[in-house]
N, C-alpha and C. Protein backbone atom coordinates (compact mmCIF):
# COMPACT_ATOMS: atom_id res chain seq x y z
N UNK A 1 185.56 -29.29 -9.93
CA UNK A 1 185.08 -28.13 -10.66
C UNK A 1 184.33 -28.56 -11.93
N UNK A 2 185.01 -29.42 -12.56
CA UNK A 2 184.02 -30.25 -14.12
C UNK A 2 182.53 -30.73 -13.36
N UNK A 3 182.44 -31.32 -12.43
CA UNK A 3 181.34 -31.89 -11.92
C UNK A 3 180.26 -30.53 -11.82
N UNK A 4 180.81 -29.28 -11.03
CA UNK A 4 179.94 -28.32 -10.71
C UNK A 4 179.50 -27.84 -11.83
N UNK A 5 180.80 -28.04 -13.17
CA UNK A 5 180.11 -27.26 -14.82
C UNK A 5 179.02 -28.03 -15.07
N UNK A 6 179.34 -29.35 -14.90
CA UNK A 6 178.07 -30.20 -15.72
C UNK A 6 176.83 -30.10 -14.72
N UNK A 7 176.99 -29.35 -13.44
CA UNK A 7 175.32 -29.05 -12.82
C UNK A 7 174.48 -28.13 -13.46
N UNK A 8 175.73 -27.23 -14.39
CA UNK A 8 174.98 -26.14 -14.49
C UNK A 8 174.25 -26.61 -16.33
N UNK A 9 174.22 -27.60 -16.53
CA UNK A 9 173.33 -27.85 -18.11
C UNK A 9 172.40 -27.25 -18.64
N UNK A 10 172.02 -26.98 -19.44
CA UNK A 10 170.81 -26.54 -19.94
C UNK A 10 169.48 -27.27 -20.21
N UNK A 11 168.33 -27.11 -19.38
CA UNK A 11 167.25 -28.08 -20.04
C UNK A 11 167.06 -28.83 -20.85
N UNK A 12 167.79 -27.83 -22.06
CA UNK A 12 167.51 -29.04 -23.39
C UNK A 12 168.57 -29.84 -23.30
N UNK A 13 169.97 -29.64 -22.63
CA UNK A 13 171.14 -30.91 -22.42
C UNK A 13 170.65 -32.13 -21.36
N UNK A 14 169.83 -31.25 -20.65
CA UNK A 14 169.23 -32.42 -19.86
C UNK A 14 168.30 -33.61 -20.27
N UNK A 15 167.42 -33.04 -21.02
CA UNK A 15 166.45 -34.21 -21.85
C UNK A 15 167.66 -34.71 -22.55
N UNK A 16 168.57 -34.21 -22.99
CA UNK A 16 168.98 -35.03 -23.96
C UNK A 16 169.69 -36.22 -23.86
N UNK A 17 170.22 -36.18 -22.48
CA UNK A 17 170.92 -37.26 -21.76
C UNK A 17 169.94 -37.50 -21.26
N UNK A 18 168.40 -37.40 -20.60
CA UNK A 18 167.49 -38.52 -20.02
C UNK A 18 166.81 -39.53 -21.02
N UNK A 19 166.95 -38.62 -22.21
CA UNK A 19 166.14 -39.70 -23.49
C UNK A 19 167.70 -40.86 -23.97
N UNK A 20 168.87 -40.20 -23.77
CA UNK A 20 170.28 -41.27 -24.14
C UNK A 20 169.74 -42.47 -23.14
N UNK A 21 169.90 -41.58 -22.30
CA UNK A 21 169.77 -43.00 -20.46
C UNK A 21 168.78 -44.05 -20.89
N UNK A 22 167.19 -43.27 -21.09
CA UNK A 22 166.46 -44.17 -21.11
C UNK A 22 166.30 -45.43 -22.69
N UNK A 23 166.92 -44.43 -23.40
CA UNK A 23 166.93 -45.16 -24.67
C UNK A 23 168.23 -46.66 -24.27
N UNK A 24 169.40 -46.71 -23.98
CA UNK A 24 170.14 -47.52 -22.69
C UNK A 24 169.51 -48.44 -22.26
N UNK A 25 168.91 -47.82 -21.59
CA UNK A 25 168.40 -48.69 -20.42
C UNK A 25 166.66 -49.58 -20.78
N UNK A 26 166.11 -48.72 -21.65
CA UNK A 26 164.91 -49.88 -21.55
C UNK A 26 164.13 -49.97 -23.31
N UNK A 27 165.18 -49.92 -24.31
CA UNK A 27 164.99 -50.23 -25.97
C UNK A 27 165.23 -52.02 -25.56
N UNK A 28 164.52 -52.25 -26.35
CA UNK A 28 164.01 -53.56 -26.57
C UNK A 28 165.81 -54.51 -27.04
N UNK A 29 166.06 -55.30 -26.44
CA UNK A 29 167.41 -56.46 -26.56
C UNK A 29 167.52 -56.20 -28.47
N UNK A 30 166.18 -56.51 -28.88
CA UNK A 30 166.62 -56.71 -30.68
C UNK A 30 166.75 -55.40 -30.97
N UNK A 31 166.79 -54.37 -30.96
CA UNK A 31 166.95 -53.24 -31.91
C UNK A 31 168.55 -52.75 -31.04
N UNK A 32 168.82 -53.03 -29.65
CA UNK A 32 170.07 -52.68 -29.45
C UNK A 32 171.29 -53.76 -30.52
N UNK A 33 170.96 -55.05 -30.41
CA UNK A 33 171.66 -55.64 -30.81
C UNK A 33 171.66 -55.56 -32.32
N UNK A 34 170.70 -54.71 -32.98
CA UNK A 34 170.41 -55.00 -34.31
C UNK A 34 171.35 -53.20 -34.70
N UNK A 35 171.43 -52.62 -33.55
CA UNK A 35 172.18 -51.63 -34.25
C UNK A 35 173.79 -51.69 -33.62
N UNK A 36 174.00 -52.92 -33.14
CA UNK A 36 175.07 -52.92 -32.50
C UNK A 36 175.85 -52.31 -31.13
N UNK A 37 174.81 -52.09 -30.37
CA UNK A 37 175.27 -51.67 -28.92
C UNK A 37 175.04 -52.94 -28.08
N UNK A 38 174.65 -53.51 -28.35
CA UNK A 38 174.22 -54.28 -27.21
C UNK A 38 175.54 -54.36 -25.74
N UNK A 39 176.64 -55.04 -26.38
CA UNK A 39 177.72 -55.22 -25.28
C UNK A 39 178.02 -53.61 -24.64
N UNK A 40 178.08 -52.28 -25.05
CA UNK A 40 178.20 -50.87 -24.69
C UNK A 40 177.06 -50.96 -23.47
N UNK A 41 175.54 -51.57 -24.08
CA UNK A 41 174.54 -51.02 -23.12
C UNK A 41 174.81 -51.93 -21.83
N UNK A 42 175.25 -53.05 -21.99
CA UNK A 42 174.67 -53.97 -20.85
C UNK A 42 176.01 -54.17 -19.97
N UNK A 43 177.49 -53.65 -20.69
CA UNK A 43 178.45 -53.12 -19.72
C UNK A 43 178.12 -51.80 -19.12
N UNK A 44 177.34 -50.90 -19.18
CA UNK A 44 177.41 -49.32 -18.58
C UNK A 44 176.16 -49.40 -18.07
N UNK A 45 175.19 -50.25 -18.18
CA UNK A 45 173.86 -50.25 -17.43
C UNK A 45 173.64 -49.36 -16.23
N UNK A 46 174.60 -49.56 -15.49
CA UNK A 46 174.99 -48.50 -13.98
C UNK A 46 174.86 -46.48 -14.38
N UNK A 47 175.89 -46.73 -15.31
CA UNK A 47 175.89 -45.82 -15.76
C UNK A 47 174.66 -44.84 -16.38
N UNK A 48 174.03 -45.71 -17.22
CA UNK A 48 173.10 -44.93 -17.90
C UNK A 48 171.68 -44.81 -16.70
N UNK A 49 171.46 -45.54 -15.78
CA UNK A 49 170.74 -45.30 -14.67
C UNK A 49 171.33 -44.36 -13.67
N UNK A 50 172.43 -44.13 -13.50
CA UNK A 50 173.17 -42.98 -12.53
C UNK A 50 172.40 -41.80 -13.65
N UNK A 51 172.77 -41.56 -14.95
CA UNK A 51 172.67 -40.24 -15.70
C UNK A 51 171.29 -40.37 -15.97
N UNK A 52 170.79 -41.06 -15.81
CA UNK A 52 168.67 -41.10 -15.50
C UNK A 52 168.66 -40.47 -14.56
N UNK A 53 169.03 -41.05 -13.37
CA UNK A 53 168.53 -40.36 -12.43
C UNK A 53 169.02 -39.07 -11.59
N UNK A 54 170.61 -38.57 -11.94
CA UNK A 54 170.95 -37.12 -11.61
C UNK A 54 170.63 -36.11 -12.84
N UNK A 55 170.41 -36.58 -14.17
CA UNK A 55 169.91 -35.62 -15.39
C UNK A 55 168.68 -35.16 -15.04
N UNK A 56 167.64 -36.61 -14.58
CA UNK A 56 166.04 -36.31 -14.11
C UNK A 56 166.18 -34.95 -12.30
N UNK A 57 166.64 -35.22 -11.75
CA UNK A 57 167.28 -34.39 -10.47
C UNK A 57 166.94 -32.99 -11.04
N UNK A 58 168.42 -32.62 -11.91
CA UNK A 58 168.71 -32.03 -12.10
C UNK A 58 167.66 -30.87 -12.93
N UNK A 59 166.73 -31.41 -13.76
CA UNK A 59 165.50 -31.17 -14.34
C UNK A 59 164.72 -30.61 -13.43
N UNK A 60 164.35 -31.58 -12.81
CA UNK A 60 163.34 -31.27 -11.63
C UNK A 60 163.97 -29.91 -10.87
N UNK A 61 165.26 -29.85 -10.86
CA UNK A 61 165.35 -28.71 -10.13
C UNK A 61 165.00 -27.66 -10.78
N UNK A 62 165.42 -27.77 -12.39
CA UNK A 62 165.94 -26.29 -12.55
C UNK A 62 164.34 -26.26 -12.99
N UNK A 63 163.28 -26.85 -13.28
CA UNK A 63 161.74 -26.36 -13.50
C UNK A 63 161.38 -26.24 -12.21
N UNK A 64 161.81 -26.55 -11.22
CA UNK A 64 161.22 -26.05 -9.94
C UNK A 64 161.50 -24.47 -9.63
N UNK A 65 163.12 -23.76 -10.19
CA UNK A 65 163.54 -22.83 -10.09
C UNK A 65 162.75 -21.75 -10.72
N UNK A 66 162.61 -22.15 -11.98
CA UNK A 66 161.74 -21.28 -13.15
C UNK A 66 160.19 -21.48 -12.75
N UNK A 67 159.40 -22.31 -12.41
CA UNK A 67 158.20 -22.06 -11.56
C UNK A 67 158.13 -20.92 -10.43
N UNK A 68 158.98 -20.87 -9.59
CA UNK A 68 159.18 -20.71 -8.70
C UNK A 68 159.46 -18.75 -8.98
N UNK A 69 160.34 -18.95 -9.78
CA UNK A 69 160.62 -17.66 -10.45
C UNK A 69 159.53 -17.07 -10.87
N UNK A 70 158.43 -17.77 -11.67
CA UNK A 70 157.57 -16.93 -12.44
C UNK A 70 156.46 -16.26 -11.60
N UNK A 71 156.02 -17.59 -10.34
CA UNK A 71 155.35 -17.24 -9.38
C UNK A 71 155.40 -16.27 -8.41
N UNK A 72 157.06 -15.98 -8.17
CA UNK A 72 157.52 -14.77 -7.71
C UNK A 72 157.22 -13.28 -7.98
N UNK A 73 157.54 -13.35 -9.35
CA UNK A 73 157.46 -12.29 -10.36
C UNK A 73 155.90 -11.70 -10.44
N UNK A 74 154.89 -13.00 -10.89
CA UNK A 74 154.02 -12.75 -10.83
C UNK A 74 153.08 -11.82 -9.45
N UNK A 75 153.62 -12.26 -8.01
CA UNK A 75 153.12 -11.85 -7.26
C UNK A 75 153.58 -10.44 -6.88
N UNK A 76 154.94 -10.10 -7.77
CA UNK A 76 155.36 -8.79 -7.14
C UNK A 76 154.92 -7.96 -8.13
N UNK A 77 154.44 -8.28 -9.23
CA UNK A 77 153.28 -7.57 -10.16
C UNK A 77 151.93 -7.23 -9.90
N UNK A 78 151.57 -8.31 -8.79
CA UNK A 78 150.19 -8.23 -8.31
C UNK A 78 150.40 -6.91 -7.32
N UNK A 79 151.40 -7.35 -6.52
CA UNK A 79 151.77 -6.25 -5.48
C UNK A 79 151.77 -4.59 -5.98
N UNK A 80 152.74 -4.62 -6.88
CA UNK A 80 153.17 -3.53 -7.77
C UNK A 80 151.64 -2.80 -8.35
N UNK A 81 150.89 -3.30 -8.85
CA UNK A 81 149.79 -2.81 -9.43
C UNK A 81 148.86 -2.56 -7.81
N UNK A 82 148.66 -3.33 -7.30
CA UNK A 82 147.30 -2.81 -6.27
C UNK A 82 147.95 -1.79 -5.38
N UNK A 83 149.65 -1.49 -5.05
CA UNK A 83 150.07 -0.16 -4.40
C UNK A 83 149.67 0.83 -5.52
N UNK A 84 149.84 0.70 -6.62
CA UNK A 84 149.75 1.78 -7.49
C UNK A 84 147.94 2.38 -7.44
N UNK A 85 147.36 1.11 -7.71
CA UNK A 85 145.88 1.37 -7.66
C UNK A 85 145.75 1.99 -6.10
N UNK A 86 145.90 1.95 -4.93
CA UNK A 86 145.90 2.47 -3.92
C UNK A 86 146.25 4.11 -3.85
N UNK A 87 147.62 3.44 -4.68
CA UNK A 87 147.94 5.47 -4.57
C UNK A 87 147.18 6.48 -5.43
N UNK A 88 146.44 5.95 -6.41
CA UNK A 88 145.17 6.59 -7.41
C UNK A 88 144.11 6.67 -6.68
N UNK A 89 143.81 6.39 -5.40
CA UNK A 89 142.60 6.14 -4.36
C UNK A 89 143.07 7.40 -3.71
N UNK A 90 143.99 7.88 -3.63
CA UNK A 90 144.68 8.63 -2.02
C UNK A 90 145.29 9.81 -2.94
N UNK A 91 144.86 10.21 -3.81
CA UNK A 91 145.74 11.47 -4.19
C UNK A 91 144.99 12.83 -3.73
N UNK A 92 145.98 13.48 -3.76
CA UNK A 92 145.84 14.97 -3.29
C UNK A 92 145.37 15.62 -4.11
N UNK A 93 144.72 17.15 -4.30
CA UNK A 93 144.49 17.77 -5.29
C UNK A 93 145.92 18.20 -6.04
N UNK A 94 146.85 18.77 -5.63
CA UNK A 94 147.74 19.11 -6.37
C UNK A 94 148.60 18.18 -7.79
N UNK A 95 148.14 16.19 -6.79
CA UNK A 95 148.58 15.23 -7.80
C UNK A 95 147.32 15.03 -9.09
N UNK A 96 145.84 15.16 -8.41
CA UNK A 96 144.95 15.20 -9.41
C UNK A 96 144.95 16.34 -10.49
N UNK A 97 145.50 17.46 -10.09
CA UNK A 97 146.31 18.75 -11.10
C UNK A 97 146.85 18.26 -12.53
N UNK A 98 148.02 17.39 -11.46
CA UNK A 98 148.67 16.82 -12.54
C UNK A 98 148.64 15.63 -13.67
N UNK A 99 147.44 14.99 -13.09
CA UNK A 99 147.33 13.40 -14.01
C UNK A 99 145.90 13.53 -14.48
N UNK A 100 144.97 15.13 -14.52
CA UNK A 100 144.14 15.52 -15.11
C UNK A 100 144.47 15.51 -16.59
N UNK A 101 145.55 16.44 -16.99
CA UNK A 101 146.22 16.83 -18.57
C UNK A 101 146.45 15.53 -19.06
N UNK A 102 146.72 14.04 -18.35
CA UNK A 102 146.83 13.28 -19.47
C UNK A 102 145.58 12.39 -19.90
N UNK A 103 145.00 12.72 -19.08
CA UNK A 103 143.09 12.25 -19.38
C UNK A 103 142.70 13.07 -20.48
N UNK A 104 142.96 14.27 -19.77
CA UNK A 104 141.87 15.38 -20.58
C UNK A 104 142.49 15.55 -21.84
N UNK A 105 143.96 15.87 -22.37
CA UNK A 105 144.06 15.91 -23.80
C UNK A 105 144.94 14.24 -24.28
N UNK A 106 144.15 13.12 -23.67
CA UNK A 106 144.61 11.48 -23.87
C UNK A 106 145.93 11.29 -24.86
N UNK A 107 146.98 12.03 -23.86
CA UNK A 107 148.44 12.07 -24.07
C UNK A 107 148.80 11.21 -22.94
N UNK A 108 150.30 10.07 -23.09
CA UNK A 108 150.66 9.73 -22.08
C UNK A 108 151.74 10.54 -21.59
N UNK A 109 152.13 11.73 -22.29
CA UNK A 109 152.92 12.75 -21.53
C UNK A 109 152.75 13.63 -21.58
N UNK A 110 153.37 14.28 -20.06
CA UNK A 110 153.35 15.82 -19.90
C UNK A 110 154.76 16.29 -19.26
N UNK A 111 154.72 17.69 -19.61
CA UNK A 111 155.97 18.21 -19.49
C UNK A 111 155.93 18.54 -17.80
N UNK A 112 156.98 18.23 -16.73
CA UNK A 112 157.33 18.49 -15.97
C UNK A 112 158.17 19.06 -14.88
N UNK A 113 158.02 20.31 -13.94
CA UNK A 113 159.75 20.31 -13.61
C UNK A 113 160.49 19.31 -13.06
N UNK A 114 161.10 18.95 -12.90
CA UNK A 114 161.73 17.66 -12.05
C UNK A 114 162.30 18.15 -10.36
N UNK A 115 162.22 19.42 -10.36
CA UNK A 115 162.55 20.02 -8.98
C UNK A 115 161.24 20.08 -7.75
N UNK A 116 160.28 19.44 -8.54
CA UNK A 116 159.11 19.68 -8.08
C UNK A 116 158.71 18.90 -6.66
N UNK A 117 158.61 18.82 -5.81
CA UNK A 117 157.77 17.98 -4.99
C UNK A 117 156.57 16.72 -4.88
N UNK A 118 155.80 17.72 -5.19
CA UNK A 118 154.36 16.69 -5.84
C UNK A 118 154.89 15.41 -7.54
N UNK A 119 155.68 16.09 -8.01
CA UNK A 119 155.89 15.37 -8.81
C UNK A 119 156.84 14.35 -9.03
N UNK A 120 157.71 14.55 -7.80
CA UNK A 120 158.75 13.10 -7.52
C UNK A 120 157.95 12.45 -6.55
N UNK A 121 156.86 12.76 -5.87
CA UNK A 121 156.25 11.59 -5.29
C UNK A 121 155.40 11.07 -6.34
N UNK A 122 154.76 11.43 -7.15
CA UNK A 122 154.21 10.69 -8.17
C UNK A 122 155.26 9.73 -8.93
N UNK A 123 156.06 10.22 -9.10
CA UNK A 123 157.60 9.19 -9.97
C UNK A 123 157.69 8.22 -8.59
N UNK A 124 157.58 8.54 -7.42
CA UNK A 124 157.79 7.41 -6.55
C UNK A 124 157.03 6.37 -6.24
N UNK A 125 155.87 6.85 -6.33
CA UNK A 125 154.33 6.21 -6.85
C UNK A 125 154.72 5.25 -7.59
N UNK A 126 155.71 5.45 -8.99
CA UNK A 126 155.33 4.93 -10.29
C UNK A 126 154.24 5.33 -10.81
N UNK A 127 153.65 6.05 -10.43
CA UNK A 127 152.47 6.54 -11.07
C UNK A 127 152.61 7.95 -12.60
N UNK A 128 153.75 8.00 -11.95
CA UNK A 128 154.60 8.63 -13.47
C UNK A 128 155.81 8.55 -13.54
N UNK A 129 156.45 8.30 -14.78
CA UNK A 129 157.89 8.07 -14.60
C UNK A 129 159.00 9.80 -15.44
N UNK A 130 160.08 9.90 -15.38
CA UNK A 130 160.79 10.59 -16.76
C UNK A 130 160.88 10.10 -17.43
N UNK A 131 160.30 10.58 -18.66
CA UNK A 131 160.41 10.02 -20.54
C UNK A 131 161.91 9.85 -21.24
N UNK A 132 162.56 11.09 -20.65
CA UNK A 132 163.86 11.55 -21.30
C UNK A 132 164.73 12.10 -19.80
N UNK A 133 165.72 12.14 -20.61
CA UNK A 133 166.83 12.64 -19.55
C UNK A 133 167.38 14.33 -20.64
N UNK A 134 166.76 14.93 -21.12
CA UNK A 134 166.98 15.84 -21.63
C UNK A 134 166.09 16.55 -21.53
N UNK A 135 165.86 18.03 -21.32
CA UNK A 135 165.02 18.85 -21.06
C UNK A 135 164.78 20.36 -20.39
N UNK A 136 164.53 20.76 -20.14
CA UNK A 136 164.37 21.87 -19.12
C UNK A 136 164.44 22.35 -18.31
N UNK A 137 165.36 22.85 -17.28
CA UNK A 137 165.07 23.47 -15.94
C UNK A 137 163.83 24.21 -15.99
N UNK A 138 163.51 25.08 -16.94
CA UNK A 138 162.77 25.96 -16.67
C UNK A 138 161.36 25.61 -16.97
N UNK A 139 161.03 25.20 -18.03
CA UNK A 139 160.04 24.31 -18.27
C UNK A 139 159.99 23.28 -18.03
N UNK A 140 160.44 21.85 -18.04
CA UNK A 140 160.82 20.78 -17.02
C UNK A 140 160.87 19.63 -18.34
N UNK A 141 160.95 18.19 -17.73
CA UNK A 141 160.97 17.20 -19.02
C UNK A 141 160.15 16.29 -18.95
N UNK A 142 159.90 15.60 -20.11
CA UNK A 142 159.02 14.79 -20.22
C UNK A 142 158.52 13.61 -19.34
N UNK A 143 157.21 13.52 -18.85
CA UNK A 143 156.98 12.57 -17.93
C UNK A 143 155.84 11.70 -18.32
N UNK A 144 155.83 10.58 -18.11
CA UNK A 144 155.18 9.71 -19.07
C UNK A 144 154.58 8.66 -17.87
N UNK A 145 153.02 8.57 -18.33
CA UNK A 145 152.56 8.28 -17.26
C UNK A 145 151.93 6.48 -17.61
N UNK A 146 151.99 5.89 -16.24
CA UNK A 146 152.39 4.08 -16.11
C UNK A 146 150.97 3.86 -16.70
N UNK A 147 151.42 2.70 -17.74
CA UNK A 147 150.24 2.40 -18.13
C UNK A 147 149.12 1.63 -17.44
N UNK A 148 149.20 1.12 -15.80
CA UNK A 148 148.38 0.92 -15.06
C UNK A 148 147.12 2.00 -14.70
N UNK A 149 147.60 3.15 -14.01
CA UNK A 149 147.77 4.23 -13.89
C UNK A 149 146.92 4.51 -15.18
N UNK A 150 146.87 4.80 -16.34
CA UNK A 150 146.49 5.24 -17.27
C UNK A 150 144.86 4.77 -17.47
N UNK A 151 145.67 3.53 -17.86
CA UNK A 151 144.00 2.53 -17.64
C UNK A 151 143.33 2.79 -16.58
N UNK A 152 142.88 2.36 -15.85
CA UNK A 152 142.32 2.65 -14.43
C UNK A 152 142.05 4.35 -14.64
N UNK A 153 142.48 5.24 -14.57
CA UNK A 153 142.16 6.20 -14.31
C UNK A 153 140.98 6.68 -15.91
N UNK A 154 141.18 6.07 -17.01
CA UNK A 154 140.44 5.78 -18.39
C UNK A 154 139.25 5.29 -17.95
N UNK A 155 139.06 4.27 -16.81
CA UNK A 155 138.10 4.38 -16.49
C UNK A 155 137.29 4.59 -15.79
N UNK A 156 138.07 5.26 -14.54
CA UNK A 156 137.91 5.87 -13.21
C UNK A 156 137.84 7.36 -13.26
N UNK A 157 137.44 8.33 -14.40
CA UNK A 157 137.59 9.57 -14.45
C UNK A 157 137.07 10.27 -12.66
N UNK A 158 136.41 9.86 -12.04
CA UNK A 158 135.94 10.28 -10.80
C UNK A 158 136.89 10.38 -9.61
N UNK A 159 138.28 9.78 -10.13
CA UNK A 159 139.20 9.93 -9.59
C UNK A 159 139.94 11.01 -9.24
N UNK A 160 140.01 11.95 -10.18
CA UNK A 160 140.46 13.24 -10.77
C UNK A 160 139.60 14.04 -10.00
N UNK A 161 137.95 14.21 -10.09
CA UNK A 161 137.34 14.98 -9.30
C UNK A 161 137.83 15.69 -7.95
N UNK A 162 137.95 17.10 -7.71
CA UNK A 162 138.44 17.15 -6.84
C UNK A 162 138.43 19.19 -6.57
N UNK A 163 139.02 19.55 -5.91
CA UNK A 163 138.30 20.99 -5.65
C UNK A 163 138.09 21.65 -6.74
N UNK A 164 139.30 21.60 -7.64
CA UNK A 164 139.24 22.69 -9.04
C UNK A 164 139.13 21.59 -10.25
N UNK A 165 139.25 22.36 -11.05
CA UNK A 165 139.28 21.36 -12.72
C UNK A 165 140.60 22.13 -13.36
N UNK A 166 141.44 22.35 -12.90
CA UNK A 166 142.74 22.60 -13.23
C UNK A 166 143.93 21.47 -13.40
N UNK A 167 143.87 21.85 -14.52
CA UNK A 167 145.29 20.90 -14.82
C UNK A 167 146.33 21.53 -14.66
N UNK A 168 147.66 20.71 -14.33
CA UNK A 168 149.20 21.29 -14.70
C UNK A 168 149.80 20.85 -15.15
N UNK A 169 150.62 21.67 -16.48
CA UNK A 169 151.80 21.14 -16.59
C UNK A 169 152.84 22.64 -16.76
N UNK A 170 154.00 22.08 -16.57
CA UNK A 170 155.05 23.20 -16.79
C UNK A 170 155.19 23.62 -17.89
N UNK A 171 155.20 23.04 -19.34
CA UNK A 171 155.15 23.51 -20.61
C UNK A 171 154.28 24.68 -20.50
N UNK A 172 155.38 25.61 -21.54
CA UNK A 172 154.91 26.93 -21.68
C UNK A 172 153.63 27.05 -22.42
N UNK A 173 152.66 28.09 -22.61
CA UNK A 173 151.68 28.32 -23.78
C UNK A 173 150.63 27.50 -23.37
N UNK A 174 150.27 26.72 -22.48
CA UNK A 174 149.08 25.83 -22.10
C UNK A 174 148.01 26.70 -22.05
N UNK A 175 146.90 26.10 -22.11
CA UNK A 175 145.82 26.68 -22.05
C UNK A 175 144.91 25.61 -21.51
N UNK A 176 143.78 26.36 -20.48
CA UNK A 176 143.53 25.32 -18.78
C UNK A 176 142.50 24.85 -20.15
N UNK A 177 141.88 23.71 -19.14
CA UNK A 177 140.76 22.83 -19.55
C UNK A 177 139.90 23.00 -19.77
C-alpha cells in the first residue's frame, strides 16, 4: 500500500527526486567528495538509478495523462461549439422568436416560462441556459443566453430572419420590436 502512495507523487515531487538521482549519480567525484557524500553516493548508486528511472516513468506518465486530458477536453469543446453552431443553422421560427430579444435589445437575458416547450429545447441546445432558480410561474425566469450562441448570432443577424420580426419573452409590459 506505501508503494501505491508513493505512485501517486506530485510532479513537482517527481523532479525533485529525478534532479536528487541525477545529482547521485553523475556530479563530478570532487564536489561529492568535497561535500562529503562520496561513500553515501557510491554505496546506493543502484539506488539512485532505480529512483531515476521509476521517478522519470512516473513523470512521463502523469504528463502523458494531462496531455491527454487537455486534448480531450479540447476536442469536446470543438464538438460542443459546432453542435451548437448547427443548432443556430436549424432553428424554427418560434426559437428565432425567442433569441431575437437578445440581439435586438443586446441583453444576455430574457425572461422565460420554464414550462415551455420551445424553450427547454433551446436549454437542451445549450443554446440558452436558466440564470436563476427563482422566479415565476407566471411570468417565467431568467434565461441567459451561451456565449457561443451570442457571438455568432452578433454576427450572423440573418439567422434570426424568418416569417415575422417578433420577439418573445414572457416578462410582462414588453413592447414588440
Amino acid at each position: 500500500e506505501q508503494f501505491l502512495q508513493a505512485l501517486k507523487l506530485k510532479p513537482r515531487n517527481l523532479v525533485a527526486i529525478i534532479l536528487f538521482a541525477c545529482a547521485g549519480l553523475f556530479i563530478p567525484e570532487e564536489i561529492i567528495k568535497a561535500i562529503g557524500a562520496f561513500d553515501f553516493t557510491q554505496n546506493n548508486r543502484q539506488w539512485f538509478g532505480i529512483a531515476l528511472v521509476v521517478a522519470s516513468v512516473l513523470l512521463l506518465v502523469e504528463c502523458s495523462i494531462e496531455i491527454y486530458g487537455a486534448i480531450r477536453n479540447r476536442a469536446r469543446r470543438i464538438k460542443h461549439e459546432k453542435s451548437i453552431l448547427q443548432s443556430l443553422h436549424a432553428l424554427t421560427e418560434e426559437e428565432k422568436q425567442i433569441l431575437r430579444i437578445y440581439i435586438a435589445n443586446q441583453s444576455k437575458t430574457n425572461t422565460l416560462r420554464i414550462d415551455d416547450g420551445i424553450v427547454h429545447g433551446l436549454v437542451s441546445k445549450d443554446i440558452i441556459c436558466m440564470a436563476a432558480s427563482q422566479g415565476s410561474l407566471i411570468e417565467g425566469f431568467a434565461h441567459n443566453i451561451n456565449d457561443i450562441a451570442w457571438n455568432y448570432l452578433n454576427k450572423n443577424h440573418g439567422l434570426l430572419v424568418g416569417e415575422t420580426k417578433t420577439c418573445r419573452t414572457d416578462k410582462r409590459n414588453y413592447s414588440s420590436w
